[in-house]
C-alpha atoms as a PDB file:
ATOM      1  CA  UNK A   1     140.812 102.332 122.879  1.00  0.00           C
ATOM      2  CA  UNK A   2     144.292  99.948 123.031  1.00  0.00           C
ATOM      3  CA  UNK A   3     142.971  97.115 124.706  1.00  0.00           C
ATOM      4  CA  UNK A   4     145.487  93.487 125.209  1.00  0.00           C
ATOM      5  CA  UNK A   5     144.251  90.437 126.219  1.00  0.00           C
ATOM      6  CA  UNK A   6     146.571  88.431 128.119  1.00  0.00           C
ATOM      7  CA  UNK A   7     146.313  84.962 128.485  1.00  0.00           C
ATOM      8  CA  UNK A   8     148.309  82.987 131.573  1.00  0.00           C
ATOM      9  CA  UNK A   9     148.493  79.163 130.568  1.00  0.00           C
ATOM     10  CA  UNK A  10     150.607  76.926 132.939  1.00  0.00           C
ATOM     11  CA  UNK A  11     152.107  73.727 131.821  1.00  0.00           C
ATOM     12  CA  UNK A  12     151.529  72.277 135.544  1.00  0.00           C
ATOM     13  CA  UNK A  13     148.291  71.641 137.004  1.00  0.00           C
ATOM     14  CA  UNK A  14     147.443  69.211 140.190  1.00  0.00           C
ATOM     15  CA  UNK A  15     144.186  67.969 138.773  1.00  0.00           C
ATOM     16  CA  UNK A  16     145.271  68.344 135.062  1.00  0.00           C
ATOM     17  CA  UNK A  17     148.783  68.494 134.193  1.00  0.00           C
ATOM     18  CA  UNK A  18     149.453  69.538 129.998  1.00  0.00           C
ATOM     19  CA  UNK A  19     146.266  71.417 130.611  1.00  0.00           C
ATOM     20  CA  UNK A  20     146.546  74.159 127.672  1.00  0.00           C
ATOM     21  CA  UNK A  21     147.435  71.551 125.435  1.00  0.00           C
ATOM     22  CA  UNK A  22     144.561  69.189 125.953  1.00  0.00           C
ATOM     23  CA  UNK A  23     142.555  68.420 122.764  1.00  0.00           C
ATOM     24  CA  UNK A  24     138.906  69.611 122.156  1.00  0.00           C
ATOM     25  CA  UNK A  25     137.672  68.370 118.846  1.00  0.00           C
ATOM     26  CA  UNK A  26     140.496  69.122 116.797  1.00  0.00           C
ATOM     27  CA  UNK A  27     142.148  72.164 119.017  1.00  0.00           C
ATOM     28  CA  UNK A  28     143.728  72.473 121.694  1.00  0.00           C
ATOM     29  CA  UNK A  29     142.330  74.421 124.858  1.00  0.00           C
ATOM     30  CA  UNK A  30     145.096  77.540 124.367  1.00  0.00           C
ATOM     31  CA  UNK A  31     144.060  77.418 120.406  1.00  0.00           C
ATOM     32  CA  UNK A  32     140.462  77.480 121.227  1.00  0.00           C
ATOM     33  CA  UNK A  33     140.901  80.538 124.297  1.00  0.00           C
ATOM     34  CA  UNK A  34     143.049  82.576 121.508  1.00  0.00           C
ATOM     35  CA  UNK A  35     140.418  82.014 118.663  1.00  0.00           C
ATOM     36  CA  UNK A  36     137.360  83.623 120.922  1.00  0.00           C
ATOM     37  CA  UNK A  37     139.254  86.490 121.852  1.00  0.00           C
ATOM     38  CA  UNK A  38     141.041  87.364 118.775  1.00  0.00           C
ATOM     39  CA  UNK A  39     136.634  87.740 117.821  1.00  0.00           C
ATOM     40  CA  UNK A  40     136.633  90.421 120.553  1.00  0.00           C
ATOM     41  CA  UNK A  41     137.497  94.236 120.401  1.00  0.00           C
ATOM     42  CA  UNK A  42     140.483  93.608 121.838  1.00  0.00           C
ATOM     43  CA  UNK A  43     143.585  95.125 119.908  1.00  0.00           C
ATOM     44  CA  UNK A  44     145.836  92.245 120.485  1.00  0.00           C
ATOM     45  CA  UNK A  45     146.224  89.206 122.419  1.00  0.00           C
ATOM     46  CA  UNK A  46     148.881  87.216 124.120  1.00  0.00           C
ATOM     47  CA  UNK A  47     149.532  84.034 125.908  1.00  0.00           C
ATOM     48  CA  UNK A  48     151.904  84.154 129.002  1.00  0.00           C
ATOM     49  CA  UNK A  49     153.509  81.251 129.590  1.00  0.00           C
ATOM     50  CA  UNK A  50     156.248  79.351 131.476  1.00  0.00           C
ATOM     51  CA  UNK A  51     156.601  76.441 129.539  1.00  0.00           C
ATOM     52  CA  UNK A  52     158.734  75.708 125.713  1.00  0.00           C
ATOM     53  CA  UNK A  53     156.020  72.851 124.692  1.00  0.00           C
ATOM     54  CA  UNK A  54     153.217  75.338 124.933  1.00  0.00           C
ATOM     55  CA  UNK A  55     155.200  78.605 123.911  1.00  0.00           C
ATOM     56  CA  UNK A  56     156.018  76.479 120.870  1.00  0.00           C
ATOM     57  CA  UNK A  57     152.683  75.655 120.193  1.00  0.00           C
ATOM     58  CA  UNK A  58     150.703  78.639 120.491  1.00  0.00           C
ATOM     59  CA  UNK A  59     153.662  80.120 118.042  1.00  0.00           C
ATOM     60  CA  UNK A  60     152.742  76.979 115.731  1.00  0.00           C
ATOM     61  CA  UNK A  61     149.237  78.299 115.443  1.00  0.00           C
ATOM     62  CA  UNK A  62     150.225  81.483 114.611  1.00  0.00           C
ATOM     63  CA  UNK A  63     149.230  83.068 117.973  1.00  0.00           C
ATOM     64  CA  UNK A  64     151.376  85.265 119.936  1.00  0.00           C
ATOM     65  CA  UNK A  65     153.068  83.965 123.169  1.00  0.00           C
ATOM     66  CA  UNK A  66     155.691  85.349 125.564  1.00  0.00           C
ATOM     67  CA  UNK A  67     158.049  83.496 128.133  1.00  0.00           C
ATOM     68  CA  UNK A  68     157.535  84.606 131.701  1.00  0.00           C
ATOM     69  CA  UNK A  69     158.991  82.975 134.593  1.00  0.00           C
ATOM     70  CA  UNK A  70     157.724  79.954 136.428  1.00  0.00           C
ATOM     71  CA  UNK A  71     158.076  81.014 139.701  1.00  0.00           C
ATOM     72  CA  UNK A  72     155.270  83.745 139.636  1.00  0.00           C
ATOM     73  CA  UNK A  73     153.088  82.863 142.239  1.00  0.00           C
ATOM     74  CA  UNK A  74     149.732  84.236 140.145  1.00  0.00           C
ATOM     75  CA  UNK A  75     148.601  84.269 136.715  1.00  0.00           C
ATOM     76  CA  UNK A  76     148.541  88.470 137.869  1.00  0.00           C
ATOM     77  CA  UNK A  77     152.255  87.982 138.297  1.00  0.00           C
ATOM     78  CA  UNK A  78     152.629  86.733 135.055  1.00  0.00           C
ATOM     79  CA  UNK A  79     150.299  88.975 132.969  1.00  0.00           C
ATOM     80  CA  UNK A  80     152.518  91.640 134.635  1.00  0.00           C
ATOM     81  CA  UNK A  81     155.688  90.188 133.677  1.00  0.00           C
ATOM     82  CA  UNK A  82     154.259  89.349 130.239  1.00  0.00           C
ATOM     83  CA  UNK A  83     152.968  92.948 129.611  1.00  0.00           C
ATOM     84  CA  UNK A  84     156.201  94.426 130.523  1.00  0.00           C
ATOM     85  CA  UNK A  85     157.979  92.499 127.621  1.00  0.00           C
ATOM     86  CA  UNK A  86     155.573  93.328 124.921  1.00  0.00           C
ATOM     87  CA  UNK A  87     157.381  96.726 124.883  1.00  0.00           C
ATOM     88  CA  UNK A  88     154.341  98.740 124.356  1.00  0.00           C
ATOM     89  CA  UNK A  89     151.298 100.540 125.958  1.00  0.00           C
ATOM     90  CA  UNK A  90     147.479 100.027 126.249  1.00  0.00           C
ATOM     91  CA  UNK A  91     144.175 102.114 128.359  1.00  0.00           C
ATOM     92  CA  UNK A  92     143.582  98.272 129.633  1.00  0.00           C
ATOM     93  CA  UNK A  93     144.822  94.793 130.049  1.00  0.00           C
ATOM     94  CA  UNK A  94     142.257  91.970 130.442  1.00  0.00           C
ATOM     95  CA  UNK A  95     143.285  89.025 131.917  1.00  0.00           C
ATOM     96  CA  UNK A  96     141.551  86.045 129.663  1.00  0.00           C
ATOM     97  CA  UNK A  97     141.585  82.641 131.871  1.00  0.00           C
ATOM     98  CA  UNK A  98     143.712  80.132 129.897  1.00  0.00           C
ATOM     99  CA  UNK A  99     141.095  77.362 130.892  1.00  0.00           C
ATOM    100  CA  UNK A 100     138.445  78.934 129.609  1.00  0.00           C
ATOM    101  CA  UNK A 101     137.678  77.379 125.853  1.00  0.00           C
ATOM    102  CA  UNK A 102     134.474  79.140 125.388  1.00  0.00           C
ATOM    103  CA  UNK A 103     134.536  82.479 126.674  1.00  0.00           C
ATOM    104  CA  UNK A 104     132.176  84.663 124.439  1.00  0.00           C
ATOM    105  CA  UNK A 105     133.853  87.945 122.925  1.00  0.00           C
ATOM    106  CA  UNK A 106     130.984  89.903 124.052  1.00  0.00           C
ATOM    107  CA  UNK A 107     132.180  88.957 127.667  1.00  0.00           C
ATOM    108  CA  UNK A 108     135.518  90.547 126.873  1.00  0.00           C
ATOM    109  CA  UNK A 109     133.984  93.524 124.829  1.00  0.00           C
ATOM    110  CA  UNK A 110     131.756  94.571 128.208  1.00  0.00           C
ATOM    111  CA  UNK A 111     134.829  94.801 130.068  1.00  0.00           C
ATOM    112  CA  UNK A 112     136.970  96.807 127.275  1.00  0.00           C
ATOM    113  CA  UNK A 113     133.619  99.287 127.081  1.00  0.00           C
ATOM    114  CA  UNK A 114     134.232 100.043 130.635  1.00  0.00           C
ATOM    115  CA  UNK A 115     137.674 101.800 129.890  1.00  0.00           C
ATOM    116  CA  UNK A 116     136.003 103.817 127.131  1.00  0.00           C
ATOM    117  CA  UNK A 117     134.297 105.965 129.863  1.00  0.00           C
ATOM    118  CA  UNK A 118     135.580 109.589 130.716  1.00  0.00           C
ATOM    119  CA  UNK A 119     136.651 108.191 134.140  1.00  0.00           C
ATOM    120  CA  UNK A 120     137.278 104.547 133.894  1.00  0.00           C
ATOM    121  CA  UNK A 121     137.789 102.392 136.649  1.00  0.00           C
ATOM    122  CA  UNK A 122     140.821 100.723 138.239  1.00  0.00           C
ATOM    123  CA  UNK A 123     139.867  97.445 137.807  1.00  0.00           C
ATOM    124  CA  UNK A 124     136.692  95.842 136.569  1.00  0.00           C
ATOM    125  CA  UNK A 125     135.388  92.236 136.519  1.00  0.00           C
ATOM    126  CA  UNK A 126     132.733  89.998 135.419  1.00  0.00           C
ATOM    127  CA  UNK A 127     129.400  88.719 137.300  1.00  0.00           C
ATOM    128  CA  UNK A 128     126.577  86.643 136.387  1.00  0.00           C
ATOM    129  CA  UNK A 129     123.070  85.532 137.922  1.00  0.00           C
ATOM    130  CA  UNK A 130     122.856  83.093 140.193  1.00  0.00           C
ATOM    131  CA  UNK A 131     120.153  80.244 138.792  1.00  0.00           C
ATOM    132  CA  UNK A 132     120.414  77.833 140.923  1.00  0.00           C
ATOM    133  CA  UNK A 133     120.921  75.963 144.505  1.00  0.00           C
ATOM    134  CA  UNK A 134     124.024  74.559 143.521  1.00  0.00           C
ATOM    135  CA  UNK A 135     125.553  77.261 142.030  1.00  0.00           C
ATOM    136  CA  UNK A 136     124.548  79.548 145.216  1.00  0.00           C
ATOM    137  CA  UNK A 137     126.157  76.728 147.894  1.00  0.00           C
ATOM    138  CA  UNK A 138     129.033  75.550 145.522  1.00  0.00           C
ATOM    139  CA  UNK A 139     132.063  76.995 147.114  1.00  0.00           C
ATOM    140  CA  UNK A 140     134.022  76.446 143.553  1.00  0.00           C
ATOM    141  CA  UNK A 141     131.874  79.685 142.234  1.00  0.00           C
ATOM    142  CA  UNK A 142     132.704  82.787 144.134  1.00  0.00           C
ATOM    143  CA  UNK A 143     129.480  84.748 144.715  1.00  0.00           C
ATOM    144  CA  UNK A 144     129.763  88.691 144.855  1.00  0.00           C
ATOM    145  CA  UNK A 145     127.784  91.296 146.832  1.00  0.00           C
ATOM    146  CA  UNK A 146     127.833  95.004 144.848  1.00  0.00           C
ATOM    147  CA  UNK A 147     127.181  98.961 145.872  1.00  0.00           C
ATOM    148  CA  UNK A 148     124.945 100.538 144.274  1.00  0.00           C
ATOM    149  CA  UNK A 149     126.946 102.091 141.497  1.00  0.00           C
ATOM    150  CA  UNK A 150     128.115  97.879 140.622  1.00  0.00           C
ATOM    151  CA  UNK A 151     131.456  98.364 142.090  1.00  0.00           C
ATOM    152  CA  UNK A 152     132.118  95.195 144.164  1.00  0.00           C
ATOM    153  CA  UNK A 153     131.940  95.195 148.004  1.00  0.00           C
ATOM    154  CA  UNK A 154     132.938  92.021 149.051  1.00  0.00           C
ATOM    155  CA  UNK A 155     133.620  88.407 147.337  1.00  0.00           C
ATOM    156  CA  UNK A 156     132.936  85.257 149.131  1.00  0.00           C
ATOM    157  CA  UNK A 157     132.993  81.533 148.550  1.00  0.00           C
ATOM    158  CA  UNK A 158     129.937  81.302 150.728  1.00  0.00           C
ATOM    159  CA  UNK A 159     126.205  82.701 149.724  1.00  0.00           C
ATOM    160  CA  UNK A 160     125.791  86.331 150.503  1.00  0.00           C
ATOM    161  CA  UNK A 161     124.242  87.693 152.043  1.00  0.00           C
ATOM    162  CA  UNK A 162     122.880  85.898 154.615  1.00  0.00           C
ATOM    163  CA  UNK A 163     118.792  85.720 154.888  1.00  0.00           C
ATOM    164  CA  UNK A 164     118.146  85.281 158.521  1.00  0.00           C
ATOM    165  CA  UNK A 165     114.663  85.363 157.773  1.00  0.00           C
ATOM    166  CA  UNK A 166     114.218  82.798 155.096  1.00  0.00           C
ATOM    167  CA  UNK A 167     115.608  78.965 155.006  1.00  0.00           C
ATOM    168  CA  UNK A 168     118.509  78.732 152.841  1.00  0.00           C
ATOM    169  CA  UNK A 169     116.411  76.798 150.231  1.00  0.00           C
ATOM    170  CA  UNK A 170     114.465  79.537 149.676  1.00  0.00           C
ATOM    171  CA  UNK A 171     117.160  82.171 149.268  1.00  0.00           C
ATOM    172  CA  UNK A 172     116.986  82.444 145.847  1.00  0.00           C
ATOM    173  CA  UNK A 173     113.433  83.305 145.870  1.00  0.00           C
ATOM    174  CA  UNK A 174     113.854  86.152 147.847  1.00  0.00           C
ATOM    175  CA  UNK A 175     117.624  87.763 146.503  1.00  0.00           C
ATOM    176  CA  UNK A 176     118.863  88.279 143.353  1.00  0.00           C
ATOM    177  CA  UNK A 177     122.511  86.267 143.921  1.00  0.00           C
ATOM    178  CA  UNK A 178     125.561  87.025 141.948  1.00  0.00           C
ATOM    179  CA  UNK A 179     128.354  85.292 140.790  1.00  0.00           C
ATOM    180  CA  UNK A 180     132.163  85.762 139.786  1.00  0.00           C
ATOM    181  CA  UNK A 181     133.240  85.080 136.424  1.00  0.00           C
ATOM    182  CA  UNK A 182     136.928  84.911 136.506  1.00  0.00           C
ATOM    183  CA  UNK A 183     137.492  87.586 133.756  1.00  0.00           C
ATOM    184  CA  UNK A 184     139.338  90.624 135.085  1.00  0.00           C
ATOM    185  CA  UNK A 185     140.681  93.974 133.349  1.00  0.00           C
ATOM    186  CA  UNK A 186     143.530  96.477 135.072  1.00  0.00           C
ATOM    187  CA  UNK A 187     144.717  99.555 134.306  1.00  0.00           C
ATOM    188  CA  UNK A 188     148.499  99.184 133.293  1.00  0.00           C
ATOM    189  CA  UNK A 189     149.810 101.144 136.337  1.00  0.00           C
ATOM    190  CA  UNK A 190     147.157  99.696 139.009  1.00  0.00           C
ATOM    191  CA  UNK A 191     148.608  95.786 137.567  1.00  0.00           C
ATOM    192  CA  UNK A 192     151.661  96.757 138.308  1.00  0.00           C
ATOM    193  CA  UNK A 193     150.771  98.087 142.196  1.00  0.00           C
ATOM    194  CA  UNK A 194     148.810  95.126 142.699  1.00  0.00           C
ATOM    195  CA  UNK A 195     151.335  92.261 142.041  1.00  0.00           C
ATOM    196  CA  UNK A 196     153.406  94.623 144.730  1.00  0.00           C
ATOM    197  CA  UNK A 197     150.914  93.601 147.387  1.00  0.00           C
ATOM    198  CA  UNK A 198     151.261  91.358 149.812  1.00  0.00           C
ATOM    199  CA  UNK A 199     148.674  88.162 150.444  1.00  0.00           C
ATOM    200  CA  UNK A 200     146.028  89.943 153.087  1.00  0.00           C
ATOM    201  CA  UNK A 201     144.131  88.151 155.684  1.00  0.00           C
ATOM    202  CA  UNK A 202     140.902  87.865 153.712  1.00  0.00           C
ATOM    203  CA  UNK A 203     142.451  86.928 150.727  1.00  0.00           C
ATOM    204  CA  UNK A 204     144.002  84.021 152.730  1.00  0.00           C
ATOM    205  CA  UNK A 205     140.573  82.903 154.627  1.00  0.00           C
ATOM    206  CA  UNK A 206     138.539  82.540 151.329  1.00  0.00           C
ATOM    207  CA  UNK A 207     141.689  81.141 148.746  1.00  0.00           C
ATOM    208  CA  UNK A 208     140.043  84.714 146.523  1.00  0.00           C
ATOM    209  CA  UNK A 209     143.128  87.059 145.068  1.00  0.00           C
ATOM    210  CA  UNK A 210     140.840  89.750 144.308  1.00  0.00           C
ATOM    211  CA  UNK A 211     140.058  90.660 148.376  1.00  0.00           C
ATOM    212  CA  UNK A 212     143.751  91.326 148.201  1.00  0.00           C
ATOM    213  CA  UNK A 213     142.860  94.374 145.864  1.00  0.00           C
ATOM    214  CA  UNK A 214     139.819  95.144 148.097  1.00  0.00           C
ATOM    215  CA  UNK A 215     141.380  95.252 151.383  1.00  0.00           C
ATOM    216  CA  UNK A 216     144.096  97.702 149.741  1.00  0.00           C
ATOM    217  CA  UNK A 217     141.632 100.270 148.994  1.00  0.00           C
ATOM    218  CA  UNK A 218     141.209  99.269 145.204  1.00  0.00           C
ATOM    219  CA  UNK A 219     137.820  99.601 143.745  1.00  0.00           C
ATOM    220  CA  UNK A 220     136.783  96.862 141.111  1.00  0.00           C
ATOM    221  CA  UNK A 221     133.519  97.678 138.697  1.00  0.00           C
ATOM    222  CA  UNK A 222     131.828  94.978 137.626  1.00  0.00           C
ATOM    223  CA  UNK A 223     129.832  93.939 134.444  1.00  0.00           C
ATOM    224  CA  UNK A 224     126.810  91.803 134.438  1.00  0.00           C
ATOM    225  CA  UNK A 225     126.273  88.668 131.576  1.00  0.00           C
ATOM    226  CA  UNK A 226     124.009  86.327 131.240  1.00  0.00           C
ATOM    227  CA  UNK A 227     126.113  84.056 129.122  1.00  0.00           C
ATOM    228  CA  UNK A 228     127.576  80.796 130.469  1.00  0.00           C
ATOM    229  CA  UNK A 229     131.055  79.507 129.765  1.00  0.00           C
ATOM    230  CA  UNK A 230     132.581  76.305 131.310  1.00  0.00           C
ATOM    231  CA  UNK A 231     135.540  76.222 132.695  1.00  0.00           C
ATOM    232  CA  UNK A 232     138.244  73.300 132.422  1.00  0.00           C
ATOM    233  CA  UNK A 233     139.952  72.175 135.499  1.00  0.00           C
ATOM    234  CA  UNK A 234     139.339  68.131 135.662  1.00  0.00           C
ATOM    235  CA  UNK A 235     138.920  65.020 132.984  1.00  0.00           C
ATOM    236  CA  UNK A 236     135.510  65.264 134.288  1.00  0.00           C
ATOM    237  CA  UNK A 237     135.401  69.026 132.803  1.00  0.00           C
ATOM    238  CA  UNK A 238     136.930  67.992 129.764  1.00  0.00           C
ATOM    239  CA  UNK A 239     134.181  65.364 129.395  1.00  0.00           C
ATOM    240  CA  UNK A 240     131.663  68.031 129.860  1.00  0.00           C
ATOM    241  CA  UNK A 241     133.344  70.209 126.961  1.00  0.00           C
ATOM    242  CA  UNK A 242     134.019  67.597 124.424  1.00  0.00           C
ATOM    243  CA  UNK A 243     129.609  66.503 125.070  1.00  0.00           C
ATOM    244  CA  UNK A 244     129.204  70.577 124.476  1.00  0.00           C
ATOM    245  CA  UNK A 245     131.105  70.237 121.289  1.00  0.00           C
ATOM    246  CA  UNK A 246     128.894  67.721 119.697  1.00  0.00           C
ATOM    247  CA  UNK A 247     126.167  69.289 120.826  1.00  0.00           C
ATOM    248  CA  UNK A 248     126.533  72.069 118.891  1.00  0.00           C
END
């Protein structure tokens, strides 16, 4: 199994600008994002970029890092673009979210172990249980609804599904909820038909790439964790990080 991680990291960001270079006890975000999936079973990993100053210092590092262009108008653009220069082929790409400092390998490894099957999917993706009322009504975490063989049916910003016969505040009594971990893995030829696609009604409505996929007859399997990460998108996040450092 020939498995690359790819790594989009953006110099610009509204709420954080610099973002993959911001310091988290003694290492930057990128350095930290490269460090937990070099532990995975992945055979190599990358960070796509569009920027010198982080290019530079992922290279500083020693981590790999392309150039891609800045005017790709998703990080799928750029994992494409980023792929296509390493000159090489792999049975799956997994995109590795460049604001995510503490992704466990064994996140990465559950989507890598889907490709090892005698049929493996087109695309595959992370979920995790819903514990609590403001994860479930938070429109920031994507909830998911599956089929029975875990291939995703819909995603949604808003709780679903919808308990007509129970109060909202009792939902999670009475479902088991799921949520979307931003963690996706491609096939090398179904990356390159998706980034040919063009933005699709539900996509638009709920701000979510991946109904772009769905509503184009793409299937994406999904695998469950358990395990938490935290994501970095605001001082406030970084905050939250740098108290989860010294915690541990």
């Amino acid at each position: 199994m020939h498995a690359i991680g790819i790594i989009p990291a953006r110099f610009a960001s509204t709420r954080l600008p610099g973002k993959p270079l911001v310091e988290l006890g003694g290492q930057s975000m990128i350095q930290r994002v490269v460090g937990q999936a070099q532990q995975s079973s992945l055979s190599r990993v990358v960070v796509a970029t569009d920027d010198e100053r982080i290019l530079t210092h992922v290279r500083g590092f020693g981590g790999e890092a392309v150039l891609t262009s800045a005017e790709h108008p998703s990080g799928t653009d750029r994992i494409w673009d980023a792929y296509q220069q390493l000159g090489t082929t792999a049975d799956c790409i997994i995109n590795i979210q460049g604001d995510e400092p503490f992704i466990h390998p064994a996140q990465i490894n559950a989507l890598v172990e889907l490709f090892a099957r005698p049929e493996p999917p087109q695309l595959a993706t992370l979920v995790k249980p819903v514990v609590s009322e403001e994860e479930l009504f938070s429109p920031h975490l994507p909830k998911v609804v599956r089929d029975a063989a875990g291939y995703a049916l819909y995603f949604s910003r808003h709780p679903l599904p919808y308990q007509r016969q129970h109060a909202p505040t009792d939902w999670l009594q009475h479902h088991r909820y799921l949520r979307h971990i931003g963690l996706y893995a491609y096939r090398p030829e179904v990356l390159a038909d998706i980034t040919r696609l063009l933005p699709s009604a539900l996509e638009l409505a709920e701000s979510l790439e991946q109904l772009r996929w769905l509503e184009n007859g793409y299937r994406i399997l999904t695998a469950e964790t358990t395990l938490e990460t935290i994501g970095i998108d605001t001082p406030e996040d970084v905050a939250r990080a740098l108290a989860y450092l010294a915690r541990q």
